[in-house]
PDB file of N, CA and C in Angstrom:
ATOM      1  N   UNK A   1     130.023  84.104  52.636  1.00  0.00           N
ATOM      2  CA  UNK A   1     129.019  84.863  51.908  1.00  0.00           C
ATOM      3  C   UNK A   1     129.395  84.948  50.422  1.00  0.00           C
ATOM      4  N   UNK A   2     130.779  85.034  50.341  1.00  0.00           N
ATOM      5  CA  UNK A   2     131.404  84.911  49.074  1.00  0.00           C
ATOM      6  C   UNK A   2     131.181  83.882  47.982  1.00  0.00           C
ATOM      7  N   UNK A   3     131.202  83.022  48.654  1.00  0.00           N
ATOM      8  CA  UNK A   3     131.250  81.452  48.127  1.00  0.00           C
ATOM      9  C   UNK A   3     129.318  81.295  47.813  1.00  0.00           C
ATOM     10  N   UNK A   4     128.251  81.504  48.883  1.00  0.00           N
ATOM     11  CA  UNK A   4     127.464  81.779  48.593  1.00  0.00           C
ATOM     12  C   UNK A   4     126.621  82.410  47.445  1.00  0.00           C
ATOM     13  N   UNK A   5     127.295  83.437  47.368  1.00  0.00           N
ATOM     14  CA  UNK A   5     127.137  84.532  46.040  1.00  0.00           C
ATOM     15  C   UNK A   5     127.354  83.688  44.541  1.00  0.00           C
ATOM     16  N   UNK A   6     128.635  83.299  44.689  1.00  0.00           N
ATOM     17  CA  UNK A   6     129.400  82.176  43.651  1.00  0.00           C
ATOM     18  C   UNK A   6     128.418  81.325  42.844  1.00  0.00           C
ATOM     19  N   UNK A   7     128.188  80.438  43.963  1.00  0.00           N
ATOM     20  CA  UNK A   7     127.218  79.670  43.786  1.00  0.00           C
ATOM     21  C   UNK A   7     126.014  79.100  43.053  1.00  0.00           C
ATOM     22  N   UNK A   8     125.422  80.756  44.013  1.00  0.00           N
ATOM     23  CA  UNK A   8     123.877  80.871  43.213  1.00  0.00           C
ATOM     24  C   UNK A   8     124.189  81.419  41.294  1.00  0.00           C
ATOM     25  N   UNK A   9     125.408  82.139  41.892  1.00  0.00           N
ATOM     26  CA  UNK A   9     125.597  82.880  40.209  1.00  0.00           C
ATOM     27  C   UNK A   9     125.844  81.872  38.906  1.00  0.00           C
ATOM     28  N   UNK A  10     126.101  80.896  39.402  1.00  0.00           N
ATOM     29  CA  UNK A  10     126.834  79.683  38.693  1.00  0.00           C
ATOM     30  C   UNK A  10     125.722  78.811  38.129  1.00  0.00           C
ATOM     31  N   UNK A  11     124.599  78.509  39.595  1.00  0.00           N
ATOM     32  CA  UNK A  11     123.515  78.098  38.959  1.00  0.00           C
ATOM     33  C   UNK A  11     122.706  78.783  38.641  1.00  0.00           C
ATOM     34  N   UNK A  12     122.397  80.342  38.847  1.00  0.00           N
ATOM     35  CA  UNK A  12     121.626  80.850  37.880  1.00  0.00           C
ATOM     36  C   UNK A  12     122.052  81.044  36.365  1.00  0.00           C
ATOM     37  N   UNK A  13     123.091  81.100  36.109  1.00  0.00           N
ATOM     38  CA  UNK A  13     124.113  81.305  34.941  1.00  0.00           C
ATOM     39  C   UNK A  13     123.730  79.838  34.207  1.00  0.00           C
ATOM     40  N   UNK A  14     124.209  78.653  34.559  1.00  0.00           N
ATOM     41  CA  UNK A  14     124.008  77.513  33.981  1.00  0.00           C
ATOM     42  C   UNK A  14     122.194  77.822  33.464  1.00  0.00           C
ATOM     43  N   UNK A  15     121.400  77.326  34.191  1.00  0.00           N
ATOM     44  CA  UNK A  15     119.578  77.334  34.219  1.00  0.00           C
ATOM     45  C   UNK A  15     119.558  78.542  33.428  1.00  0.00           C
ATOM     46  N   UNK A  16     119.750  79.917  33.200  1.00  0.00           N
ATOM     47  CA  UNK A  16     119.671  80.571  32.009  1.00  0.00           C
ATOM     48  C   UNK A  16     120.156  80.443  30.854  1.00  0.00           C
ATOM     49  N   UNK A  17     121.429  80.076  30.489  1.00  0.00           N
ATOM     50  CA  UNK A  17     122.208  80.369  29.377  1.00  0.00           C
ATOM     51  C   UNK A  17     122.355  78.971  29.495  1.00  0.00           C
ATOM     52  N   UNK A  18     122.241  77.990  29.599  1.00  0.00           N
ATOM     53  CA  UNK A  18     122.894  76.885  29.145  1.00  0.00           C
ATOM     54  C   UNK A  18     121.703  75.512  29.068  1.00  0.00           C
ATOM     55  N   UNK A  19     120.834  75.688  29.954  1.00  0.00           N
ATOM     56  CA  UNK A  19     119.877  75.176  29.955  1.00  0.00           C
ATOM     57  C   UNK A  19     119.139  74.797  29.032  1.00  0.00           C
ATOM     58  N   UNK A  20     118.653  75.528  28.440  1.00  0.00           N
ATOM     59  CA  UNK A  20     117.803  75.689  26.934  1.00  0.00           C
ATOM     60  C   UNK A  20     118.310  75.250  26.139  1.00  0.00           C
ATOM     61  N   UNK A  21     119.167  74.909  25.946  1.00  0.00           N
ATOM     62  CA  UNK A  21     120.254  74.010  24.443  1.00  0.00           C
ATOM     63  C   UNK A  21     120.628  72.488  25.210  1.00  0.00           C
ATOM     64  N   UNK A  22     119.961  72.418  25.905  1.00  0.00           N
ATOM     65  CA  UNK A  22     120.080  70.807  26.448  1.00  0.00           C
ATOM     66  C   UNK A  22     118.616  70.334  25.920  1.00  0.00           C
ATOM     67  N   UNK A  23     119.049  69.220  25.854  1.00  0.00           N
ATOM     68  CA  UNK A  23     117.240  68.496  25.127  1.00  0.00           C
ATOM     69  C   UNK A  23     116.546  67.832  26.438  1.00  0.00           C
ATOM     70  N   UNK A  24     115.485  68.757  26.430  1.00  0.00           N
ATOM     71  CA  UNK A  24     114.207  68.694  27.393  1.00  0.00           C
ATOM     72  C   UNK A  24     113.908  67.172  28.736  1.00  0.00           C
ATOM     73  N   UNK A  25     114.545  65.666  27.585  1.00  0.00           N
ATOM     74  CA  UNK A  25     114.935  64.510  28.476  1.00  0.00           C
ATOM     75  C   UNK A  25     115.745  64.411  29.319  1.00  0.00           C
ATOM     76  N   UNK A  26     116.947  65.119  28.891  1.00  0.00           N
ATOM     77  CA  UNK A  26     117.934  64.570  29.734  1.00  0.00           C
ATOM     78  C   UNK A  26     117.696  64.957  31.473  1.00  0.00           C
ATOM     79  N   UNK A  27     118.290  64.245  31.854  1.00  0.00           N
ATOM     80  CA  UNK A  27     118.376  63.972  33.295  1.00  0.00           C
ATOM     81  C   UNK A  27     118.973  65.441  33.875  1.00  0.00           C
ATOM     82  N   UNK A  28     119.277  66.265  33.576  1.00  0.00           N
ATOM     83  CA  UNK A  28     120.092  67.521  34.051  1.00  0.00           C
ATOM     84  C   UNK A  28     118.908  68.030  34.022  1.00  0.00           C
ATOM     85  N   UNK A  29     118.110  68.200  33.442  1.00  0.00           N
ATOM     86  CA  UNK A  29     116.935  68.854  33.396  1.00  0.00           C
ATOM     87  C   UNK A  29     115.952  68.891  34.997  1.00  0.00           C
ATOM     88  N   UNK A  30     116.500  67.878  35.776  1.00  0.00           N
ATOM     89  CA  UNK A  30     116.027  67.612  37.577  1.00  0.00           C
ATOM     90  C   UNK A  30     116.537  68.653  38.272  1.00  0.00           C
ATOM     91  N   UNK A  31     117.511  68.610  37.885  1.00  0.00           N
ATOM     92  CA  UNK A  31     118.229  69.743  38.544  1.00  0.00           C
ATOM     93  C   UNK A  31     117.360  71.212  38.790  1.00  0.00           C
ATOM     94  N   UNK A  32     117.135  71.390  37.842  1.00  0.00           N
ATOM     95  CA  UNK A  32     116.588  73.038  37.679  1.00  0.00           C
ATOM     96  C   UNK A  32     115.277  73.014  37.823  1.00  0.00           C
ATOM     97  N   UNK A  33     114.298  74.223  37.985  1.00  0.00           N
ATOM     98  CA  UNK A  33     113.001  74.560  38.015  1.00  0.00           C
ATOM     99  C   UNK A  33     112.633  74.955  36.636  1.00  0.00           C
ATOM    100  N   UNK A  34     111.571  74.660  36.548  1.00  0.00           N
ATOM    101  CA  UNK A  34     110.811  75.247  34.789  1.00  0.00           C
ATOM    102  C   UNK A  34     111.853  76.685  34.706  1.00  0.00           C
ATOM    103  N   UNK A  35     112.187  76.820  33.508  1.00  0.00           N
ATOM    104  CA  UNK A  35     112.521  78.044  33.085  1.00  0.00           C
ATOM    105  C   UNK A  35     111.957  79.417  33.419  1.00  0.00           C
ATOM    106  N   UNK A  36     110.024  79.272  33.533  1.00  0.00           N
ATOM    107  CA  UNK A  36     109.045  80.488  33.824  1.00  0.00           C
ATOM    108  C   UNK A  36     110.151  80.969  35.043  1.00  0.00           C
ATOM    109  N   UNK A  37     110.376  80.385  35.668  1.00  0.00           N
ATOM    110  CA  UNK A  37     111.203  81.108  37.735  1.00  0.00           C
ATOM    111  C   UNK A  37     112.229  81.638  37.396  1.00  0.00           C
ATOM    112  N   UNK A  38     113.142  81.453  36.311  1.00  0.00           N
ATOM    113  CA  UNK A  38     114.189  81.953  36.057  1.00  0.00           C
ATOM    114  C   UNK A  38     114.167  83.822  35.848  1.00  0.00           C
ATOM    115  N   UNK A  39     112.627  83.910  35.698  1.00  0.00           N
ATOM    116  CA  UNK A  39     112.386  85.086  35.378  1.00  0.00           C
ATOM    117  C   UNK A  39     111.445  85.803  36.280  1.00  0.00           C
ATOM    118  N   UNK A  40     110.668  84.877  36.990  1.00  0.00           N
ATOM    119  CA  UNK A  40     109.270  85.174  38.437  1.00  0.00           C
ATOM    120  C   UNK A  40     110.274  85.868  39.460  1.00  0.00           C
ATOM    121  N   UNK A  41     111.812  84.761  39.766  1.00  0.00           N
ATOM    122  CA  UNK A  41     112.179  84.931  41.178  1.00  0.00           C
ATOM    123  C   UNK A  41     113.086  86.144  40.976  1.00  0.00           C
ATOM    124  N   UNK A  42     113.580  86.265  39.922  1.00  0.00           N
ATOM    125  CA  UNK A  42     114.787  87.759  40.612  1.00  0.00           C
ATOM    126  C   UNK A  42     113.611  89.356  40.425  1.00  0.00           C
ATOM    127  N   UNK A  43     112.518  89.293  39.519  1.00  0.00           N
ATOM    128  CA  UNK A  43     111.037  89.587  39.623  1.00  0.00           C
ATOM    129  C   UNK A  43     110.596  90.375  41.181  1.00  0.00           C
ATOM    130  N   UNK A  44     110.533  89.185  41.793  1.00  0.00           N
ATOM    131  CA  UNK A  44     109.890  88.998  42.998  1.00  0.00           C
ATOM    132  C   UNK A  44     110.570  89.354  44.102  1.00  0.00           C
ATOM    133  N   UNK A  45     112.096  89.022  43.987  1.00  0.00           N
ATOM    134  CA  UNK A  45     113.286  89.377  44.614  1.00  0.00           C
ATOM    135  C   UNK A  45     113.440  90.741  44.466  1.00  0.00           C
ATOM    136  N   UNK A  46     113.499  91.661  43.312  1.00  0.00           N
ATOM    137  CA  UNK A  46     113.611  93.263  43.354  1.00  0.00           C
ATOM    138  C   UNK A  46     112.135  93.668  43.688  1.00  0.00           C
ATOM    139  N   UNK A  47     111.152  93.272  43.206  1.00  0.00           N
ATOM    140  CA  UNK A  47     110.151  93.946  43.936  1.00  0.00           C
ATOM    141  C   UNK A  47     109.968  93.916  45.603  1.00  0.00           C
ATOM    142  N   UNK A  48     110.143  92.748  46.222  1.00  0.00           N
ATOM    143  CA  UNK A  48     110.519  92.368  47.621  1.00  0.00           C
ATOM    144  C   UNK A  48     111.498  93.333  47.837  1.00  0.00           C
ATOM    145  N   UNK A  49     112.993  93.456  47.581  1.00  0.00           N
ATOM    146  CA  UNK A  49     113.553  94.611  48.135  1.00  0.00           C
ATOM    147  C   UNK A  49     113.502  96.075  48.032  1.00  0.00           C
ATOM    148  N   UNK A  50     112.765  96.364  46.884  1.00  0.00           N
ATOM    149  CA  UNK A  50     112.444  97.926  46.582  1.00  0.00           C
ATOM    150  C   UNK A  50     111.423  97.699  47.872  1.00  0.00           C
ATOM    151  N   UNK A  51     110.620  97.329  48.283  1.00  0.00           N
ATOM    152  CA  UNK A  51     109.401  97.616  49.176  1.00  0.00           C
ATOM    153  C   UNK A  51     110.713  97.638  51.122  1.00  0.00           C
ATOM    154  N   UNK A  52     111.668  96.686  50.589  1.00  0.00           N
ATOM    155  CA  UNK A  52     112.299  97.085  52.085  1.00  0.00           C
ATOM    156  C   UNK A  52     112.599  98.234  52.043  1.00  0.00           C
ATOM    157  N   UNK A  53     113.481  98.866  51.411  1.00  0.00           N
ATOM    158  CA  UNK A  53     113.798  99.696  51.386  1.00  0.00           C
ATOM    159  C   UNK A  53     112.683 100.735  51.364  1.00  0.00           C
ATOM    160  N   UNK A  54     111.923 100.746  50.398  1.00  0.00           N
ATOM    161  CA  UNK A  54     110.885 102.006  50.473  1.00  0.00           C
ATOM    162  C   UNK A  54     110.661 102.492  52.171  1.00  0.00           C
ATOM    163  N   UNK A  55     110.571 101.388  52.610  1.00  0.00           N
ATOM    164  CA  UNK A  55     109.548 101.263  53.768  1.00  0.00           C
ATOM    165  C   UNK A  55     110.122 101.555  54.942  1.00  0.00           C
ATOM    166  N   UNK A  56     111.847 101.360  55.161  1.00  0.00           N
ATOM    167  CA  UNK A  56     112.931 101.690  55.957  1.00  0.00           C
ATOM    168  C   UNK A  56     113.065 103.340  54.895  1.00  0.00           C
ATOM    169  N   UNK A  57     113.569 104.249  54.019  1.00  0.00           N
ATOM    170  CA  UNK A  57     113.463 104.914  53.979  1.00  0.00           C
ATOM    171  C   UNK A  57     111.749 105.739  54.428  1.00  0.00           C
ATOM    172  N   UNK A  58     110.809 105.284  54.255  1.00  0.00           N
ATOM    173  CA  UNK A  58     109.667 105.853  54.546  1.00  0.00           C
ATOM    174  C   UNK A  58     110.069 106.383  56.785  1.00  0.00           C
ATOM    175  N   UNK A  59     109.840 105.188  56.793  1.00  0.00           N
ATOM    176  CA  UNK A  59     110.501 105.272  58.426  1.00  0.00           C
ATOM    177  C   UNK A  59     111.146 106.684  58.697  1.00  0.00           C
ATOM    178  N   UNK A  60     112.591 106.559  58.363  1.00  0.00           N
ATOM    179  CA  UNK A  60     113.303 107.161  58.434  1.00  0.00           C
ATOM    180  C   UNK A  60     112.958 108.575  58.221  1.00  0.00           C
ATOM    181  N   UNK A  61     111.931 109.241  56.917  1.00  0.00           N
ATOM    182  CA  UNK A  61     111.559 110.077  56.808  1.00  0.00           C
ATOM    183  C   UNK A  61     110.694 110.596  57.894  1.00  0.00           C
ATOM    184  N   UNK A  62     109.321 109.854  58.582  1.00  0.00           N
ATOM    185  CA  UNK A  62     108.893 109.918  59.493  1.00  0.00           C
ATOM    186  C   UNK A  62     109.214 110.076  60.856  1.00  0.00           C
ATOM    187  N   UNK A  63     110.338 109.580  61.064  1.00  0.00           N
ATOM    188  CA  UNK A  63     111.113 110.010  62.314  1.00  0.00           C
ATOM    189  C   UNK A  63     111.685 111.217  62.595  1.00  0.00           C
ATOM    190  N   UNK A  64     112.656 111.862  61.218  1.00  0.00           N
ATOM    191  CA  UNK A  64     112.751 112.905  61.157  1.00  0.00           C
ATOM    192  C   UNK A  64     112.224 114.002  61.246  1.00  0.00           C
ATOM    193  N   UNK A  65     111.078 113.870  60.436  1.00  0.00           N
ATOM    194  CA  UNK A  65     109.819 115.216  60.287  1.00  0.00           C
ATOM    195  C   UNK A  65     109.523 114.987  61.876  1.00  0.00           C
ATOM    196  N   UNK A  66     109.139 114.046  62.743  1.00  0.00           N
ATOM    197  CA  UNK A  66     108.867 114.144  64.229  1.00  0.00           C
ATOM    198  C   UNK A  66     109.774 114.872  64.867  1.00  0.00           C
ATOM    199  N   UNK A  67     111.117 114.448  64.770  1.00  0.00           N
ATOM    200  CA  UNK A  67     111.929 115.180  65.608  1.00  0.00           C
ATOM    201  C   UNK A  67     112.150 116.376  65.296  1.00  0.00           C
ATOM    202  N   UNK A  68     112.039 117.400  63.632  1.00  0.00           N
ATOM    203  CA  UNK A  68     112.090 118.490  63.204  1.00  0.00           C
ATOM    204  C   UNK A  68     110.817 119.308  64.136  1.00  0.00           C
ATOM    205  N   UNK A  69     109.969 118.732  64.381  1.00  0.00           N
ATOM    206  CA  UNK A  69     108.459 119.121  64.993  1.00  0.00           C
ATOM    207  C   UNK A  69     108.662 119.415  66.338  1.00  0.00           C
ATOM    208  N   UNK A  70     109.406 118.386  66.697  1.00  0.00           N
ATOM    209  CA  UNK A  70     109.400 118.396  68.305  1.00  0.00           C
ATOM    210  C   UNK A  70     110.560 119.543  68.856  1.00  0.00           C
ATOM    211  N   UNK A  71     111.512 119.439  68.505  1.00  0.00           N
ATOM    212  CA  UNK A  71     112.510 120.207  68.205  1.00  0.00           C
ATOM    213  C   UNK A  71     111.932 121.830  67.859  1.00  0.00           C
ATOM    214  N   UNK A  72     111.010 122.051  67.035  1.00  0.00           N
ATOM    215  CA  UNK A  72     110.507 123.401  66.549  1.00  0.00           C
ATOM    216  C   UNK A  72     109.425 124.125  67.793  1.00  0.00           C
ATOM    217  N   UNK A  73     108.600 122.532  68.580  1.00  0.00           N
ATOM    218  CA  UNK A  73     107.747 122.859  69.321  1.00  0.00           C
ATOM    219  C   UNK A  73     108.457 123.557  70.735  1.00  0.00           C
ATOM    220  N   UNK A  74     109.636 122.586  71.060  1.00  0.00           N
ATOM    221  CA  UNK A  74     110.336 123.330  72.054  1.00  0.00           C
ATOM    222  C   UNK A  74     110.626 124.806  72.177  1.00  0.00           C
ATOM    223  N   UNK A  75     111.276 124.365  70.844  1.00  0.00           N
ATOM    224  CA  UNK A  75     111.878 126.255  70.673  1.00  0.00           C
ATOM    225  C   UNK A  75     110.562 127.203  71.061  1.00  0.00           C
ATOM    226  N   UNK A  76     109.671 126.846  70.491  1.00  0.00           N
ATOM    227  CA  UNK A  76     108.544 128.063  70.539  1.00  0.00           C
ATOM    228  C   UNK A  76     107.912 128.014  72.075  1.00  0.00           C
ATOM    229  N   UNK A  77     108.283 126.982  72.631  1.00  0.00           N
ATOM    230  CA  UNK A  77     107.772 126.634  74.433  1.00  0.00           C
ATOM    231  C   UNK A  77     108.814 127.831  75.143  1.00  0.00           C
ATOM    232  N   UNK A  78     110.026 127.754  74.910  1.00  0.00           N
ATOM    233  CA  UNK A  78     111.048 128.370  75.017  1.00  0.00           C
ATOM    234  C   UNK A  78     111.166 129.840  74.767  1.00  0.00           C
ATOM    235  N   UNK A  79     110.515 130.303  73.661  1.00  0.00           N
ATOM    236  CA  UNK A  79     110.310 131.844  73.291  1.00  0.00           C
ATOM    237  C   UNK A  79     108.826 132.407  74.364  1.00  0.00           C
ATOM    238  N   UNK A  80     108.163 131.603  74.197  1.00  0.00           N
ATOM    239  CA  UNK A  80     106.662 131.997  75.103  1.00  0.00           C
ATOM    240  C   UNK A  80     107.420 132.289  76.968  1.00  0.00           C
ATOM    241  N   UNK A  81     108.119 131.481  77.142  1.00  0.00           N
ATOM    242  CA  UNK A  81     108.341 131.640  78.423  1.00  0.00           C
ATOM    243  C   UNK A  81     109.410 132.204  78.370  1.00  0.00           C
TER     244      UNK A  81
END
């Protein structure tokens, strides 16, 4: 996972910062995607994970307030009888 991480950092690092001072022909230029993605995908990537998360915390909230409910409903089943 390490090495993974490495990786991508190396070629996102190169395709940002190093990219652009190469002249537009050269053959290194295959390598990489238009520059626009350099900026769409980590974009798309935090908006994609803010929504996991929202959505696993949303959950989580919802489960709780149920069991606070259910839990409250007992008790009061419990006082009646």
């Amino acid at each position: 996972m390490l090495v993974a991480a490495c990786v991508v950092f190396i070629y996102y690092s190169l395709w940002t910062l190093v990219m652009p001072f190469v002249d537009s022909d050269h053959p290194l230029h295959l390598i990489f995607p238009p520059r626009v993605w350099a900026i769409r995908i980590p974009v798309i990537l935090i908006l994609l994970g803010s929504a996991v998360v929202g959505s696993f915390l949303s959950v989580v909230m919802i489960r709780s307030s149920r069991k606070k409910a259910a839990k409250a409903k007992a008790a009061a089943g419990k006082k009646k009888a």
